[in-house]
N, C-alpha and C. Protein backbone atom coordinates (compact mmCIF):
# COMPACT_ATOMS: atom_id res chain seq x y z
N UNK A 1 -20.13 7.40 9.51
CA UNK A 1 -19.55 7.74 10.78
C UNK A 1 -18.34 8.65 10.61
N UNK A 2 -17.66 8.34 9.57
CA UNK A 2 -16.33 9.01 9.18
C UNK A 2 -17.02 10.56 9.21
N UNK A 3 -17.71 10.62 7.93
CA UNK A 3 -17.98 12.04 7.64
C UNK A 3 -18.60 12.84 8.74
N UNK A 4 -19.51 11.89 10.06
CA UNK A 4 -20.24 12.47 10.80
C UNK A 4 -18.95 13.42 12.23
N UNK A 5 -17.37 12.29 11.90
CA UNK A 5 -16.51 12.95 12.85
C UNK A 5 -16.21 13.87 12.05
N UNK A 6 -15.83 13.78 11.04
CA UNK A 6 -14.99 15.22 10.52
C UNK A 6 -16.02 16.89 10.33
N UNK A 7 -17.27 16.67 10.45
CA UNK A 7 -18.39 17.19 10.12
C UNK A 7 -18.24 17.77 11.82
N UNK A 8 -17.70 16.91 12.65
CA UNK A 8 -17.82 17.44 14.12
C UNK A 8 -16.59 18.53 14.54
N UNK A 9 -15.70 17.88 13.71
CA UNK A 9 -14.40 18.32 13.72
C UNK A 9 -14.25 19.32 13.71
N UNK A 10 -14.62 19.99 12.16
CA UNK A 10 -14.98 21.02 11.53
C UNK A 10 -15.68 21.96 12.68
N UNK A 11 -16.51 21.61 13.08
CA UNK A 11 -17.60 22.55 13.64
C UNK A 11 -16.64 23.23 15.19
N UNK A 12 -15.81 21.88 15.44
CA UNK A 12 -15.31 22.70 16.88
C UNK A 12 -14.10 23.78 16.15
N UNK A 13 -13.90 23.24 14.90
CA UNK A 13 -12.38 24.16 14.60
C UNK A 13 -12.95 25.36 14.18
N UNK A 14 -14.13 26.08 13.72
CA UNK A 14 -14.77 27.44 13.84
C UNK A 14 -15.49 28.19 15.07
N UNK A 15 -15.96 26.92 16.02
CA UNK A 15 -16.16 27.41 17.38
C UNK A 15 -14.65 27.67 17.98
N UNK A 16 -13.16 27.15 18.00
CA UNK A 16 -12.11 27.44 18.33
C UNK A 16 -11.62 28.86 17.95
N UNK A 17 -12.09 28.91 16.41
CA UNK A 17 -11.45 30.62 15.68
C UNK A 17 -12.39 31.30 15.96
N UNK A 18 -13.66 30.84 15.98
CA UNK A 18 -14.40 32.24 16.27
C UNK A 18 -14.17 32.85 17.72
N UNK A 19 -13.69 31.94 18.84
CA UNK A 19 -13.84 32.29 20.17
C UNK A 19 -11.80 33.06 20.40
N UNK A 20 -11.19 32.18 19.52
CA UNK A 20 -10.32 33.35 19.59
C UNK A 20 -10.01 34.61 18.88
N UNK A 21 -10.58 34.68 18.01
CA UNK A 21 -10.89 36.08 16.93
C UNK A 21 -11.64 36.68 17.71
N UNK A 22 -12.36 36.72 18.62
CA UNK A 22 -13.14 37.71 19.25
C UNK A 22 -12.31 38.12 20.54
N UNK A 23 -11.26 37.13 21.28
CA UNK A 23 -10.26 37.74 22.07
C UNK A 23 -8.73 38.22 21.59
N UNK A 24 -9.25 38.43 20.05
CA UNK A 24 -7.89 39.04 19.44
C UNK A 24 -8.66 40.53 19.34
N UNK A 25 -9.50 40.14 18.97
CA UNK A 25 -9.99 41.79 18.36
C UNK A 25 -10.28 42.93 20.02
N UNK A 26 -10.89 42.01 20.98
CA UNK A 26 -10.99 43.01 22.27
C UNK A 26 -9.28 43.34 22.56
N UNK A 27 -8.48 42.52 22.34
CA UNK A 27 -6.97 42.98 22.86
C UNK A 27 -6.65 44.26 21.48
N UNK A 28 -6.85 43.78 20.49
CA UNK A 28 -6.66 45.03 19.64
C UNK A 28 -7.35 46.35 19.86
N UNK A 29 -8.81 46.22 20.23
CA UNK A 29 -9.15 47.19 20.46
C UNK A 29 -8.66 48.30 22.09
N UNK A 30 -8.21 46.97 23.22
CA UNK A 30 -7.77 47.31 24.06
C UNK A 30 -6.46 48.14 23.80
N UNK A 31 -5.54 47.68 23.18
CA UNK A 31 -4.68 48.53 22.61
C UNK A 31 -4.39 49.59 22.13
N UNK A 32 -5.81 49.85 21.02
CA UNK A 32 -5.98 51.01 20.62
C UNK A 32 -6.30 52.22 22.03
N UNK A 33 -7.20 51.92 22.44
CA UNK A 33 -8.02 52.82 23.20
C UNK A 33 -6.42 52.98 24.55
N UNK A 34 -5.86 52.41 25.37
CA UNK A 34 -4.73 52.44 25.78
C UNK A 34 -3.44 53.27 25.09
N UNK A 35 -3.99 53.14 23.72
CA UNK A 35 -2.62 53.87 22.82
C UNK A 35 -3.22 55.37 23.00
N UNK A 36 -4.45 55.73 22.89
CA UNK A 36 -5.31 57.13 22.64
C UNK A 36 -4.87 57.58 24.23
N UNK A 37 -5.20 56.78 25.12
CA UNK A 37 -4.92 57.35 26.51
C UNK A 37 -3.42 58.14 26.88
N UNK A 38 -3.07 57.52 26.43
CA UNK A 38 -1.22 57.98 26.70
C UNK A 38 -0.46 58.93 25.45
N UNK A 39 -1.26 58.63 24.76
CA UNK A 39 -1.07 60.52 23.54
C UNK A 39 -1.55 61.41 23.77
N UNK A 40 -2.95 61.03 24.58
CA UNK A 40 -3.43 62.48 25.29
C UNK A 40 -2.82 62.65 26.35
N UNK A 41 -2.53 61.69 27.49
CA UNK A 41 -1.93 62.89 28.53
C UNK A 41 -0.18 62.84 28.60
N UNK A 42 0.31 62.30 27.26
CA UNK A 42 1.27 63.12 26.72
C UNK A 42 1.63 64.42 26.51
N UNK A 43 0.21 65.06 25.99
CA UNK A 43 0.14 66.24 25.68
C UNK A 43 -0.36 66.94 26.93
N UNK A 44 -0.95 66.58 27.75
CA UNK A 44 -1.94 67.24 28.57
C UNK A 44 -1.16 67.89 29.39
N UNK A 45 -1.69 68.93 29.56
CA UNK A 45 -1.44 70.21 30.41
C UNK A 45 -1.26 70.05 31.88
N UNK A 46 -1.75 69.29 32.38
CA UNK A 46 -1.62 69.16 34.17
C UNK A 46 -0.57 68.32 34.35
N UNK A 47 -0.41 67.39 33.23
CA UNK A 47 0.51 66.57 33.42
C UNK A 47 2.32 66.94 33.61
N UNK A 48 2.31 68.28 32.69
CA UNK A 48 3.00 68.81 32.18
C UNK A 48 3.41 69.66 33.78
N UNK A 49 2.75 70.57 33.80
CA UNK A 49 2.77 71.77 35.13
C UNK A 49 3.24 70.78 36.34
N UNK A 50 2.47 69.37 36.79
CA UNK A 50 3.04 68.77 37.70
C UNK A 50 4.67 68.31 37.32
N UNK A 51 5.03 68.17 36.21
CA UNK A 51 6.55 67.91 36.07
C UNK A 51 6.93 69.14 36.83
N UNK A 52 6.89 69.92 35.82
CA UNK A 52 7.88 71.11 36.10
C UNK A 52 7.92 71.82 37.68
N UNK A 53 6.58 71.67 38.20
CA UNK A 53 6.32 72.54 39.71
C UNK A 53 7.38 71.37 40.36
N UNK A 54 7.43 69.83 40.10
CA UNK A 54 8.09 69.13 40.80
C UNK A 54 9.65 69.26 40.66
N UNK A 55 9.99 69.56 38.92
CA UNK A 55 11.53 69.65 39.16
C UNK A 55 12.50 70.98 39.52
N UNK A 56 11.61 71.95 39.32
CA UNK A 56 12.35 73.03 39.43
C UNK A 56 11.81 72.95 41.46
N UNK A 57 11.02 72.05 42.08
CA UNK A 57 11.28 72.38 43.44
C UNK A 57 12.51 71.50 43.92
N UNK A 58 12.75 70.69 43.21
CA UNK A 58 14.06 69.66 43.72
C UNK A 58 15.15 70.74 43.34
N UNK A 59 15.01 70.94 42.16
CA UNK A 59 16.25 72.03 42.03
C UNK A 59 16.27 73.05 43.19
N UNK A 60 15.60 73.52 43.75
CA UNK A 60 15.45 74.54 44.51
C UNK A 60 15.84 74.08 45.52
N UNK A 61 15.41 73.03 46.53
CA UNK A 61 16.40 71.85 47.39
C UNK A 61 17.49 71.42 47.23
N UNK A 62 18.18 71.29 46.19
CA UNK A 62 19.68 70.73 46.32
C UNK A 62 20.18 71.87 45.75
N UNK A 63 19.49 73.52 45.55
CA UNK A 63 20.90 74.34 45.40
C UNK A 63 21.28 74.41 45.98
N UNK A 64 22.52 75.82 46.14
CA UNK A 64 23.08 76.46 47.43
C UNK A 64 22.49 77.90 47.33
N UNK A 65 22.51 78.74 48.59
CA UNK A 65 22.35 80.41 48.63
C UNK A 65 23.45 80.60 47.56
N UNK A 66 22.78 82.20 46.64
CA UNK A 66 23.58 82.28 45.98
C UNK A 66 23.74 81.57 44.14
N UNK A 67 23.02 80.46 44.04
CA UNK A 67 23.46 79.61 42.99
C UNK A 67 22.16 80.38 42.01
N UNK A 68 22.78 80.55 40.94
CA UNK A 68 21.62 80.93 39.63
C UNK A 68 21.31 79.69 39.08
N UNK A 69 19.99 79.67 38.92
CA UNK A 69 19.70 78.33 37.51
C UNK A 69 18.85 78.68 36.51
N UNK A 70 19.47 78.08 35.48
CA UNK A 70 18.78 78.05 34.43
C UNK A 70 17.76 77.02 33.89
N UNK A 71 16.92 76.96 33.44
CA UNK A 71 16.03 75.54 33.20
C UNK A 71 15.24 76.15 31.86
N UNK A 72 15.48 74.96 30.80
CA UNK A 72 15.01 74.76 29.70
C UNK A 72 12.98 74.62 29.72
N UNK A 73 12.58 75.78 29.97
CA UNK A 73 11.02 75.39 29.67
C UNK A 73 10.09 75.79 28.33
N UNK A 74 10.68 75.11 27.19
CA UNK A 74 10.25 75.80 26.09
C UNK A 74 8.79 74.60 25.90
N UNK A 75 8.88 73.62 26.26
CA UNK A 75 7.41 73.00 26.36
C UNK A 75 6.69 73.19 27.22
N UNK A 76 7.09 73.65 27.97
CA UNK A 76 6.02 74.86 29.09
C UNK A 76 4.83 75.27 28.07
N UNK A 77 6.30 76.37 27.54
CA UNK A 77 5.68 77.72 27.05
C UNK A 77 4.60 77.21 25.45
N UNK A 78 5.18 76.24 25.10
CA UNK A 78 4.30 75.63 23.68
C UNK A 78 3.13 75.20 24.29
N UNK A 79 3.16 74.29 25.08
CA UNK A 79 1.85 73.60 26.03
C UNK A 79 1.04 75.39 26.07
N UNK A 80 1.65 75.86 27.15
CA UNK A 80 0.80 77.22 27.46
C UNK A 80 -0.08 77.75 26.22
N UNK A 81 0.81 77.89 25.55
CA UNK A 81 0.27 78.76 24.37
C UNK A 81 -0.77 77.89 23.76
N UNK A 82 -0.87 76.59 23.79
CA UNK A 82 -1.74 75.86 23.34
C UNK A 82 -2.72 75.54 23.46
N UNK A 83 -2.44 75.92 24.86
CA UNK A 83 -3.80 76.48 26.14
C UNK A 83 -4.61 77.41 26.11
N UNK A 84 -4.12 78.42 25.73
CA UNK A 84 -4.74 80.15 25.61
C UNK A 84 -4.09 81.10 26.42
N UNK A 85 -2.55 80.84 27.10
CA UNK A 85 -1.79 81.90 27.86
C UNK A 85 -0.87 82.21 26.80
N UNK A 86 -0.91 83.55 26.89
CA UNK A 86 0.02 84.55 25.75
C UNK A 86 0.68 85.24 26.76
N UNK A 87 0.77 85.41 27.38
CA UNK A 87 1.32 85.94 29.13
C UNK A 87 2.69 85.50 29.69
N UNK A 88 3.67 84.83 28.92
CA UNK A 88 4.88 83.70 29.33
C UNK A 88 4.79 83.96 31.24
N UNK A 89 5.00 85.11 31.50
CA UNK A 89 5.60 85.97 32.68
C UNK A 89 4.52 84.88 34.31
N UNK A 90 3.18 84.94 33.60
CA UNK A 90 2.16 84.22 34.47
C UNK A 90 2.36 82.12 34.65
N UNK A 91 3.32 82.02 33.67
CA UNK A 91 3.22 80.61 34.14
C UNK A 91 4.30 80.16 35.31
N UNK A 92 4.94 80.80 35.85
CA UNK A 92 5.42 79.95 36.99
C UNK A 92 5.58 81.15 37.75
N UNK A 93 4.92 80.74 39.19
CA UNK A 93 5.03 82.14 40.17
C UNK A 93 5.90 81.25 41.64
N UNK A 94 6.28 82.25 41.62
CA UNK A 94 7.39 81.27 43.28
C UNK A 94 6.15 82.59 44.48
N UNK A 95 6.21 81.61 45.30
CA UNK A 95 5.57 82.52 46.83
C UNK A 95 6.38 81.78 47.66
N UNK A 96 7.29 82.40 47.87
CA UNK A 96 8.61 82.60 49.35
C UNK A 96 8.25 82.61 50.33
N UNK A 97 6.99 83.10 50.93
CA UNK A 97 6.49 82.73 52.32
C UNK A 97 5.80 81.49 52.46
N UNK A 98 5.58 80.88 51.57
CA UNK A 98 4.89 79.70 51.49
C UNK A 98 6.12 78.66 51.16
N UNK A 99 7.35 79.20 50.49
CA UNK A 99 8.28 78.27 49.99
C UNK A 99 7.36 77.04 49.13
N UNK A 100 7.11 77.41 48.11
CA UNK A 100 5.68 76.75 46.85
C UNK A 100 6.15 77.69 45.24
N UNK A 101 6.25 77.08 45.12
CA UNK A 101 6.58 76.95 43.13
C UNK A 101 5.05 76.42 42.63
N UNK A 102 4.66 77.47 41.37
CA UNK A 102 3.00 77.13 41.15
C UNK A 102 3.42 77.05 39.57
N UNK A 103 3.11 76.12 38.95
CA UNK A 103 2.95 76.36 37.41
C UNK A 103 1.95 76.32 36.86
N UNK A 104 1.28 77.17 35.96
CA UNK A 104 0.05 77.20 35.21
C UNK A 104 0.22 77.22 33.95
N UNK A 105 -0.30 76.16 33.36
CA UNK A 105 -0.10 75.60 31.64
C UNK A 105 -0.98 75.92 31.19
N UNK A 106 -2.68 75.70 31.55
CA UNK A 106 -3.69 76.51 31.06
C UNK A 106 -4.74 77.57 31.90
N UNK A 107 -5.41 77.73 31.46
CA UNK A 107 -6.49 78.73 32.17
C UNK A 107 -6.58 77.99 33.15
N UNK A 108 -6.90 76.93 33.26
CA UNK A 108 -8.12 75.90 33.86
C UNK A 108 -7.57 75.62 35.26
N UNK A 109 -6.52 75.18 35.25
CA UNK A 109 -5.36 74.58 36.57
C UNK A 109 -3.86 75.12 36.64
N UNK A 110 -3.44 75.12 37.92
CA UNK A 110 -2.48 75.04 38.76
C UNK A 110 -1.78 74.26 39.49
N UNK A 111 -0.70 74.04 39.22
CA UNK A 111 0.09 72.64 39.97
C UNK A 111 0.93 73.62 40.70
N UNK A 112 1.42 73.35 42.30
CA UNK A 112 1.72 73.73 43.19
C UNK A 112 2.32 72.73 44.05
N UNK A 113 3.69 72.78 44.46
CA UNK A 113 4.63 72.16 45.06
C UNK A 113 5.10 72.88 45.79
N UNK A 114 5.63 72.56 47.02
CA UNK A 114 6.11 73.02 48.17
C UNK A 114 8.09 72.31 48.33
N UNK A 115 8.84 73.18 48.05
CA UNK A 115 10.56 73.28 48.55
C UNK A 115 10.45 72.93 49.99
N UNK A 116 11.37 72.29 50.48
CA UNK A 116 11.50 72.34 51.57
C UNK A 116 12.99 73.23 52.36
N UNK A 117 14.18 73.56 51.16
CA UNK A 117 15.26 74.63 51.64
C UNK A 117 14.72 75.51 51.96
N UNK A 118 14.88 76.16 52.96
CA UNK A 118 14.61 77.60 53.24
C UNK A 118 15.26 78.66 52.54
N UNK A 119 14.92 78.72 51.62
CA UNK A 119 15.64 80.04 50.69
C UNK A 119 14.81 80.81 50.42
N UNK A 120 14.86 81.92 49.39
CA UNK A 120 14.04 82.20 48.65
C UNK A 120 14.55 82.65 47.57
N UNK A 121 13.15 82.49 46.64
CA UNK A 121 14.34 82.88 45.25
C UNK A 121 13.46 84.02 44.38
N UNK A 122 14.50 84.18 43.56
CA UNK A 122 14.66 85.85 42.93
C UNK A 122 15.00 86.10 41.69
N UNK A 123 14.74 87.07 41.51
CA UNK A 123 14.68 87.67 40.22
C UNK A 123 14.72 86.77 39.01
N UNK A 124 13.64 86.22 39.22
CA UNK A 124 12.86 85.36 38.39
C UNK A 124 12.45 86.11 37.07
N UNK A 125 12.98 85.44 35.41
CA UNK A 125 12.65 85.79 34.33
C UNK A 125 12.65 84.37 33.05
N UNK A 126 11.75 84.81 32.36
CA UNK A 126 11.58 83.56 31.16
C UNK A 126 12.56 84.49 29.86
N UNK A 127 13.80 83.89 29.97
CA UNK A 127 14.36 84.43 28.44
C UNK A 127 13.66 83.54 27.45
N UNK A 128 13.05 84.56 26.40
CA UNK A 128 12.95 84.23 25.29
C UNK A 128 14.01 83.64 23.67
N UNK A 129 13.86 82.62 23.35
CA UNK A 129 14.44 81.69 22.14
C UNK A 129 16.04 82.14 21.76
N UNK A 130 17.29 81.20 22.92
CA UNK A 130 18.16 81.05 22.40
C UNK A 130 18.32 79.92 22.74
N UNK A 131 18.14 79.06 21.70
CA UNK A 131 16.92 79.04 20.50
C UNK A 131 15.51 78.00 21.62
N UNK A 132 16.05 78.11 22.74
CA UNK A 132 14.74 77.21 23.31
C UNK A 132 14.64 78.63 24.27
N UNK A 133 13.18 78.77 24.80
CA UNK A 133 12.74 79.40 25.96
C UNK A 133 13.50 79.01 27.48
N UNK A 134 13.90 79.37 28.28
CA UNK A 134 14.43 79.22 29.53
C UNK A 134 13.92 80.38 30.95
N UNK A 135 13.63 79.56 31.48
CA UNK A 135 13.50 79.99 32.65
C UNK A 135 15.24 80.61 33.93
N UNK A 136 15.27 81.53 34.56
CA UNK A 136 16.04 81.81 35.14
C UNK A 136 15.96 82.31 36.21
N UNK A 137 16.53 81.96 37.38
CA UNK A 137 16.45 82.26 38.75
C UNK A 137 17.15 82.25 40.02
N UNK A 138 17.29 83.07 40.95
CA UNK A 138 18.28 83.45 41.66
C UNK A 138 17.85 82.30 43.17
N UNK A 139 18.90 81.54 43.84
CA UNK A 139 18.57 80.95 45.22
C UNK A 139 18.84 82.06 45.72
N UNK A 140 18.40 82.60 47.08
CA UNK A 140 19.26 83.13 48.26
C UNK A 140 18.74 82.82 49.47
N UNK A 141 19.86 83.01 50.33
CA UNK A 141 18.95 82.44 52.36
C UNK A 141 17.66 83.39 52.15
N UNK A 142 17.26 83.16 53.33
CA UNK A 142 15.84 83.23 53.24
C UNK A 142 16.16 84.48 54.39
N UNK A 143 15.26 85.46 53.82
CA UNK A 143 15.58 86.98 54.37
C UNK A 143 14.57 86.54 55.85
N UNK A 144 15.29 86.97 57.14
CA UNK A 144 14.25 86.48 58.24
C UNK A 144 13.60 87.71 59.07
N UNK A 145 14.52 89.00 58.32
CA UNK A 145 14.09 90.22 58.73
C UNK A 145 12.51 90.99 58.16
N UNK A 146 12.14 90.26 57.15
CA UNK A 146 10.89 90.31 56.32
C UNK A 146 11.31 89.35 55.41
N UNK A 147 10.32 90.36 53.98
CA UNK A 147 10.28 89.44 52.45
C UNK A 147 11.77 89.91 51.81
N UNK A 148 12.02 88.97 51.32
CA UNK A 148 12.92 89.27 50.40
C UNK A 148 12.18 89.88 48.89
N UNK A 149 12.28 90.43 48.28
CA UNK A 149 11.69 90.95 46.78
C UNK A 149 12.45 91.00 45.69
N UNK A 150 11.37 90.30 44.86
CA UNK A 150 12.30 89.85 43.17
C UNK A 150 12.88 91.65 42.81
């Protein structure tokens, strides 16, 4: 009888590990595959263009007429290039009648945000590497006699 409990014993204490070794390994594997998800759209390109169309439109809302800014987009321009745009000049286009900031990281897509200041802005240029890439750009009121032009 002795040996027939411990013989039982035994048997539930490998039905116990085997049933939790198989919900260790789905959480490990859950992990993994969760870890792969978030390194890719780390890197990913839309992810990227929706930052930037979003912060440079807040910036564009809390300037003033008048105010220059500068903004650090040298992972823009790495993303881009990583993409297949050799073009710096084509990744961020402002349209002033639309008051909409568009960034394009690859061929493929466009992220597009809408300002709500009425300004418009100007003379828009990407300086190249001191020592990061930067974007630069002019606020001003919003010309009501026509377009204003970069």
């Amino acid at each position: 009888m002795d040996r027939l409990l411990k013989r039982k014993n035994k048997m539930n204490n490998k039905a116990i590990l085997k049933e939790n070794l198989m919900y260790f390994l789905l959480a490990i594997g859950f992990i993994i595959v969760m870890s792969a998800f978030v390194w890719d759209q780390s890197r990913n390109s839309a992810l990227w263009s929706d930052y930037y169309a979003k912060e440079i439109s807040y910036l564009i809302n809390t300037a003033v007429p008048g105010q220059e800014i500068i903004l650090d987009v040298h992972k823009a321009t790495e993303i881009a290039r990583a993409k297949g745009i050799s073009n710096f000049n084509t990744i961020f286009e402002f349209h002033n009648e639309r008051n909409e900031i568009c960034v394009k990281l690859s061929t493929m897509r466009k992220s597009c945000y809408q300002y709500f200041h009425n300004v418009d802005v100007l003379e828009y240029e990407i300086i190249y590497g001191r020592p990061v890439n930067l974007l630069k750009f002019r606020i001003e009121e919003k010309y009501l006699g026509g377009k204003n032009e970069q």
